[in-house]
Protein backbone atom coordinates (compact mmCIF):
# COMPACT_ATOMS: atom_id res chain seq x y z
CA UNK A 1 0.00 0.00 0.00
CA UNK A 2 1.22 3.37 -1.07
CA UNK A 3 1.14 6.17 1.85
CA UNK A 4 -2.39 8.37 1.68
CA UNK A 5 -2.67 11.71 0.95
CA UNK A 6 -2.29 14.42 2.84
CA UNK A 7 -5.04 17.02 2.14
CA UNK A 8 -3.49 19.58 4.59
CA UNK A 9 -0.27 19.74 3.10
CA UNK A 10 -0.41 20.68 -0.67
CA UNK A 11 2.23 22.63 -1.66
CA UNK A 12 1.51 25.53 -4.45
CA UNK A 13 1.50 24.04 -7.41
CA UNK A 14 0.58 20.82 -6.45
CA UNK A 15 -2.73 18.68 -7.19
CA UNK A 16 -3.30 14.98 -5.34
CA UNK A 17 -6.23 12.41 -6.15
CA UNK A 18 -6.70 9.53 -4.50
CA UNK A 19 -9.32 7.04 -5.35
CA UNK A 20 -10.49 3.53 -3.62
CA UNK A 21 -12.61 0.88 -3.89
CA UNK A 22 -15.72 1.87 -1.36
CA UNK A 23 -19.02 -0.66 -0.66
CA UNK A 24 -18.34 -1.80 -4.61
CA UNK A 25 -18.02 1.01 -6.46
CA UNK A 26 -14.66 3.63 -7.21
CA UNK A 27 -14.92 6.81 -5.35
CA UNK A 28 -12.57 9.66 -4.49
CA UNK A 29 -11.19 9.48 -1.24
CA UNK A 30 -9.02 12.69 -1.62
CA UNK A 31 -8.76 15.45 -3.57
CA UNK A 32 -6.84 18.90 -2.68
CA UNK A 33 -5.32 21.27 -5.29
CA UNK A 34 -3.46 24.88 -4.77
CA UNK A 35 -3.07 27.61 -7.52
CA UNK A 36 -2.08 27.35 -10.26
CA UNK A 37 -3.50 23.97 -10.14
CA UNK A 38 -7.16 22.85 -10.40
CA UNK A 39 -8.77 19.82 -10.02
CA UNK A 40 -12.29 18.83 -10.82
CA UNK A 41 -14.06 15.47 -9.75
CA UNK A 42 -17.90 16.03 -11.87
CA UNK A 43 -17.70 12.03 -11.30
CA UNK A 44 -16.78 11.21 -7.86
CA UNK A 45 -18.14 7.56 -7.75
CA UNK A 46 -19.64 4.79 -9.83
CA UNK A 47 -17.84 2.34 -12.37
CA UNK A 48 -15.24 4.89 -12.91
CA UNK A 49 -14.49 8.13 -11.20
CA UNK A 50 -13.70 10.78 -13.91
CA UNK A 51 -11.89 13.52 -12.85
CA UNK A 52 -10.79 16.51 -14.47
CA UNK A 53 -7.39 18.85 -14.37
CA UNK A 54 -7.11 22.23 -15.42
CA UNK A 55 -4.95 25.17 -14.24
CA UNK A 56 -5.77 29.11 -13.73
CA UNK A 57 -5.37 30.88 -17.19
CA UNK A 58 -5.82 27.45 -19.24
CA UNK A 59 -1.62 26.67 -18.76
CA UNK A 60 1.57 27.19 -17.67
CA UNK A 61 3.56 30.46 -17.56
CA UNK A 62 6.85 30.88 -16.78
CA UNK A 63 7.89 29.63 -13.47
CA UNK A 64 5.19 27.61 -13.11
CA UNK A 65 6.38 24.06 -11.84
CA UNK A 66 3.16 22.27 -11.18
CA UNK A 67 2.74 18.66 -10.11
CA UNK A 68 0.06 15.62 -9.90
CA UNK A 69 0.42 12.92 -7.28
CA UNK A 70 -2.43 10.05 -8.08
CA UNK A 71 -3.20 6.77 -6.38
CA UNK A 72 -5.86 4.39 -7.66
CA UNK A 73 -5.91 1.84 -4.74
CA UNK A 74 -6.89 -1.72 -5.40
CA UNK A 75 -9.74 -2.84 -8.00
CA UNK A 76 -10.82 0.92 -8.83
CA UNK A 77 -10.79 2.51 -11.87
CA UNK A 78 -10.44 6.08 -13.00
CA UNK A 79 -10.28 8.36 -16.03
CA UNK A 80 -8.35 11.65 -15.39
CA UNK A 81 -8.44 14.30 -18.12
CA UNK A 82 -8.10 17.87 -18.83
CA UNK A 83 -10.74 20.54 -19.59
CA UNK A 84 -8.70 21.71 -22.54
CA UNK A 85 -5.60 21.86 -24.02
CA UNK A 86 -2.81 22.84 -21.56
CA UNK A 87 -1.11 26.32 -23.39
CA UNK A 88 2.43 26.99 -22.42
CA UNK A 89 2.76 30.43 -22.73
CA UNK A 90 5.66 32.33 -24.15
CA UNK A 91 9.13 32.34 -21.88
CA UNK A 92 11.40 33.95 -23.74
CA UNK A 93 13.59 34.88 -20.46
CA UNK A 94 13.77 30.34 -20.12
CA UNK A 95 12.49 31.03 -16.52
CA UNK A 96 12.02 27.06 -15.07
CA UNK A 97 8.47 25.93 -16.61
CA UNK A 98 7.83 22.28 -16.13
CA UNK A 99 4.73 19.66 -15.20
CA UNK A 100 5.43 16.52 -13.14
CA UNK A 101 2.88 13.65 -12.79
CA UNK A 102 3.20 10.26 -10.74
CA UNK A 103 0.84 7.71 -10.79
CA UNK A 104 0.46 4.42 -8.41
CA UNK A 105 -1.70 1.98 -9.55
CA UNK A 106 -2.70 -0.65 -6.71
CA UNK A 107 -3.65 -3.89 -7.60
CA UNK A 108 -6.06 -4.84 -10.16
CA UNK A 109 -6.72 -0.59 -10.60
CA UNK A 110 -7.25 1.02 -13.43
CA UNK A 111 -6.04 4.50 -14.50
CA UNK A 112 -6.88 5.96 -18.13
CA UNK A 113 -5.15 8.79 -18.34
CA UNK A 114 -6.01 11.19 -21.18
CA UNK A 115 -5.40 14.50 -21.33
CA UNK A 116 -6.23 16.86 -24.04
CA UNK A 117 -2.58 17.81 -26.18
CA UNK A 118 -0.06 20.56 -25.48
CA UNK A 119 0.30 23.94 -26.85
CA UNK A 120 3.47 25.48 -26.53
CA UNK A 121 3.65 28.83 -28.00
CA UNK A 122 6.34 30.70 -29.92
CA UNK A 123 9.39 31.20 -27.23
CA UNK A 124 8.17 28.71 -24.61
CA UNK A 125 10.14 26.47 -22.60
CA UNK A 126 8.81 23.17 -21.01
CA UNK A 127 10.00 20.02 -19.52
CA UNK A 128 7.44 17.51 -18.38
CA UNK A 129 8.13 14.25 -16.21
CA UNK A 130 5.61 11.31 -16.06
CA UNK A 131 5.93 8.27 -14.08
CA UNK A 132 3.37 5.43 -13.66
CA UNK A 133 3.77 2.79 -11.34
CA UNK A 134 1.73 -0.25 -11.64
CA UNK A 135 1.07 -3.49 -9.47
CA UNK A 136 -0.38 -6.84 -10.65
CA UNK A 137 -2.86 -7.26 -12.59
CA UNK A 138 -3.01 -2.81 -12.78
CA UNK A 139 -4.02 -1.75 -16.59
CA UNK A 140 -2.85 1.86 -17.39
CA UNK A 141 -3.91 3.71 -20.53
CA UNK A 142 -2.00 6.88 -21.71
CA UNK A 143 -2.53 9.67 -24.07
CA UNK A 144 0.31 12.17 -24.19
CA UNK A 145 0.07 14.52 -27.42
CA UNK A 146 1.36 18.38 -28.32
CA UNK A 147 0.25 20.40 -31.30
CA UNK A 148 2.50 22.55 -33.51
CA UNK A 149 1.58 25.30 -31.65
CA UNK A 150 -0.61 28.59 -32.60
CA UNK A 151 -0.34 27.88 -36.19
CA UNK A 152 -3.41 30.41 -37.12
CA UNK A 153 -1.35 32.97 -35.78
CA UNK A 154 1.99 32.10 -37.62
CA UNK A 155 3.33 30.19 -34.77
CA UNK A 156 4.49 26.47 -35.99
CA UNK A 157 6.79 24.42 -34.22
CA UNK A 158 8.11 28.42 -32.94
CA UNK A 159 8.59 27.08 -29.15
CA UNK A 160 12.47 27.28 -27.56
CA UNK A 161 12.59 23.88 -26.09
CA UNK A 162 9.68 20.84 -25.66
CA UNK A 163 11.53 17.80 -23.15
CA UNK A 164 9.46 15.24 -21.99
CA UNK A 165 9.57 11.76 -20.91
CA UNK A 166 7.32 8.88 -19.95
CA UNK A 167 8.34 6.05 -17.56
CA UNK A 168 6.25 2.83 -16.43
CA UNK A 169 7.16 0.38 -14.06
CA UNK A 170 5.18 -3.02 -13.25
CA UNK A 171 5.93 -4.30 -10.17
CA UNK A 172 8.78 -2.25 -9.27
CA UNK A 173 10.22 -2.95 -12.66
CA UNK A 174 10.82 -0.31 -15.58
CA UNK A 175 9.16 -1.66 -18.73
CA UNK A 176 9.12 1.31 -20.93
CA UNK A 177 11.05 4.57 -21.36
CA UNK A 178 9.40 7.32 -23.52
CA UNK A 179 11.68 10.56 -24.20
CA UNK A 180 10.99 13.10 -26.24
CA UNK A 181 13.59 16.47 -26.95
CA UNK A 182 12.30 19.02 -29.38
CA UNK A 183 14.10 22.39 -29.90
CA UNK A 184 13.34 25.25 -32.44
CA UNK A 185 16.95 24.89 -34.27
CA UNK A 186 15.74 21.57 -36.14
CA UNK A 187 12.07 21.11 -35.15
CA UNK A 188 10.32 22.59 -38.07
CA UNK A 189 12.26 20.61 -40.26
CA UNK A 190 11.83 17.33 -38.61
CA UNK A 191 8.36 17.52 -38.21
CA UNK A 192 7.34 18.17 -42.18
CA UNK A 193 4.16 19.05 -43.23
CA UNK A 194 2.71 17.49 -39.87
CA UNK A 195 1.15 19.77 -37.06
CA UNK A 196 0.54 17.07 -34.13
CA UNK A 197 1.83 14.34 -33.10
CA UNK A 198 0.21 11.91 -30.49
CA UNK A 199 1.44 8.64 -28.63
CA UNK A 200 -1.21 6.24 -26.79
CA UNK A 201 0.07 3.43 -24.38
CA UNK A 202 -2.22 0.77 -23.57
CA UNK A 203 -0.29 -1.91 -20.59
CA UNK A 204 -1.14 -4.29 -18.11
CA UNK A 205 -3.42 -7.27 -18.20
CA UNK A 206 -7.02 -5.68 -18.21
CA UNK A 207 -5.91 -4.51 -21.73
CA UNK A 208 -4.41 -7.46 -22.74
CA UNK A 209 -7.19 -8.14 -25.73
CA UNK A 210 -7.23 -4.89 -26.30
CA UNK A 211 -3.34 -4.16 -27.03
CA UNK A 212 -4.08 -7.28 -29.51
CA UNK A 213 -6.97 -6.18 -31.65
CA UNK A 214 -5.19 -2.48 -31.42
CA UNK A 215 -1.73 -3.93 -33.04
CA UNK A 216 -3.78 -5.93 -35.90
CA UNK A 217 -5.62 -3.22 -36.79
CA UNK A 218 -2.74 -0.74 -37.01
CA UNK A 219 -0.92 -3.60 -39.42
CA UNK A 220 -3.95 -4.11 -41.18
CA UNK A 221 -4.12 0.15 -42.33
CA UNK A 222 -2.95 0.61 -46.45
CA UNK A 223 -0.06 2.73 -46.70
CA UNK A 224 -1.15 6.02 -48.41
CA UNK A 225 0.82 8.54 -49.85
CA UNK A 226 0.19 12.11 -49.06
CA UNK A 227 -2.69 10.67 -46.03
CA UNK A 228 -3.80 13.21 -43.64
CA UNK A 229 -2.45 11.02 -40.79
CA UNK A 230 0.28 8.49 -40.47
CA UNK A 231 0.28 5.27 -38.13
CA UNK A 232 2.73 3.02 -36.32
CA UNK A 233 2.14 0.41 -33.65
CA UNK A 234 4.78 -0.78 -31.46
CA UNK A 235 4.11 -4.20 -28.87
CA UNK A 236 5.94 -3.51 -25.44
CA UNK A 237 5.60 -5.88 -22.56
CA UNK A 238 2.14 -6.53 -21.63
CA UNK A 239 0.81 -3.98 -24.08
CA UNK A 240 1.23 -1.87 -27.14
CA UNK A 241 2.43 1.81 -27.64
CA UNK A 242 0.83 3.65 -30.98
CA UNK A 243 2.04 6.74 -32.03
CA UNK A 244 -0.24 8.82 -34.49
CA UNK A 245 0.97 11.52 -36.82
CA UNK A 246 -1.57 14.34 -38.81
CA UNK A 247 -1.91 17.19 -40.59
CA UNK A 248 -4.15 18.96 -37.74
CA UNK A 249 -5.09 18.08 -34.35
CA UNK A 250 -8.96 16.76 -35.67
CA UNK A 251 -7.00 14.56 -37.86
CA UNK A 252 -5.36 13.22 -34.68
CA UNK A 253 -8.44 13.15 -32.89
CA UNK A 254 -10.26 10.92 -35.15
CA UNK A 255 -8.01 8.56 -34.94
CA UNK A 256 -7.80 7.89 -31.31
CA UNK A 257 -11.52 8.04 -31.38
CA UNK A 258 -11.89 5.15 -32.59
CA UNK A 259 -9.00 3.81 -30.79
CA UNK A 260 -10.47 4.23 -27.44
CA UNK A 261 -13.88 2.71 -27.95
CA UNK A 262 -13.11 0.01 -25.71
CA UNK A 263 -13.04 2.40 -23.09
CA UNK A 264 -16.63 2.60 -22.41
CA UNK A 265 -16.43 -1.01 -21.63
CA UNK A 266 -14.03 -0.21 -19.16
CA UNK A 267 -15.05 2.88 -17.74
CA UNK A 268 -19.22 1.88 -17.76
CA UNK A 269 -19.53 4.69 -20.00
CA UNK A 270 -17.99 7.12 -22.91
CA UNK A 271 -15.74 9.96 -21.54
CA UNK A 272 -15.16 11.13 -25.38
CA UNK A 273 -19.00 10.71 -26.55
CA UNK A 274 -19.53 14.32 -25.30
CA UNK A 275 -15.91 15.69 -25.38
CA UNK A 276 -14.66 14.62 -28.96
């Protein structure tokens, strides 16, 4: 058992959620957030919880060094979003700027963690640090996308610096590492004639099937010259990592759409039915 949380003691920046198993259904057990974080729970018990994160001003300015502590204790589920896309506003002074989340996932939990993309404008600096720690028989799914930034107003692939990284660990063990450097010397160039980029992990044995039907699909797709989106599927242990390429962010969007349907089984409803 991971330690509780600590509703008293949230530092600035700082957003917990805690959720447990309670007389059959998931509820939240804990939740406590302090400027510029926010934290919404519209679902606080059923199937699922859903919860929602969001910060004052709709993202990050500089100096803002925000972070999310979660714990989904054993046999619950949750789905843990954003209210929008997270905009990381200019820093041309490269004043610290940086998001750090860290997951536990108890036994037999799940945790689908899907957060709409990041939008880092012209001159921005960001580093973002994910870790997700599961125990048997825990099923995690991830969505971590970013957008070329403010393209309507001129502003592709314009940010100073994008570093992030995703780690997971099954029982104590690192399965996957998930870096990703992007700086404004070589970006534009690298990224071509696409404006977002999107990878979705699906791991652990409650998404065993899944993972499956996901990989034969993605091997299944024709290979089309000049598509609006490009596809790759990847297995990892226990799972499958898919990373999605497209001219705009709907193109993205479609895409996962109807990668997630299995969700609802999941989840005992559709978070995206409403939101996509």
């Amino acid at each position: 058992m991971f330690n509780a949380i600590d509703n008293h003691a949230v530092p600035a920046g700082h957003a917990t959620l805690e959720v447990e198993m309670v007389f059959g259904k998931s509820a939240v057990t804990s939740a406590a957030a302090s400027s510029p974080m926010k934290i919404l729970t519209p679902v606080a018990r059923g199937r699922s919880v859903w919860a929602f994160t969001s910060s004052f001003g709709g993202g990050l300015v500089a100096g803002d060094q925000t972070k999310l502590k979660i714990i989904v204790r054993p046999g619950a589920r949750c789905y843990l979003s954003t209210q929008s896309s997270t905009k990381i506003y200019r820093n041309p002074a490269a004043r610290p700027c940086s998001h750090t989340t860290n997951a536990h996932l108890d036994e037999g939990s799940l945790l689908v963690f899907a957060p709409e993309p990041m939008q880092a404008f012209a001159e921005s600096h960001y580093t973002q640090r994910q870790e997700f720690h599961l125990g048997p028989k825990a099923g995690l799914v991830l969505l971590d996308w970013f957008t070329a930034g403010r393209s309507a107003r001129g502003e592709r692939w314009a940010f100073a610096r994008f570093d992030g990284r995703n780690d997971v660990f099954i029982n104590g063990e690192r399965v996957l590492v998930d870096p990703v450097l992007l700086q404004s010397a070589t970006v534009a160039r690298h990224m071509g004639r696409f404006n977002c980029f999107a990878t979705l992990l699906l791991i652990g044995e409650p998404l065993k099937t899944a993972s499956n039907a996901l990989i034969h699909s993605v091997a299944a797709l024709p290979v089309e010259k000049g598509a609006t989106q490009s596809v790759s599927a990847s297995p990892v242990p226990d799972g499958v990592v898919v990373r999605i390429a497209g001219l705009e962010v709907e193109n993205v969007r479609q895409v996962l759409r109807q990668y997630v349907r299995f969700g609802s089984e999941l989840l005992g409803d559709d978070p995206w039915a409403r939101k996509w």
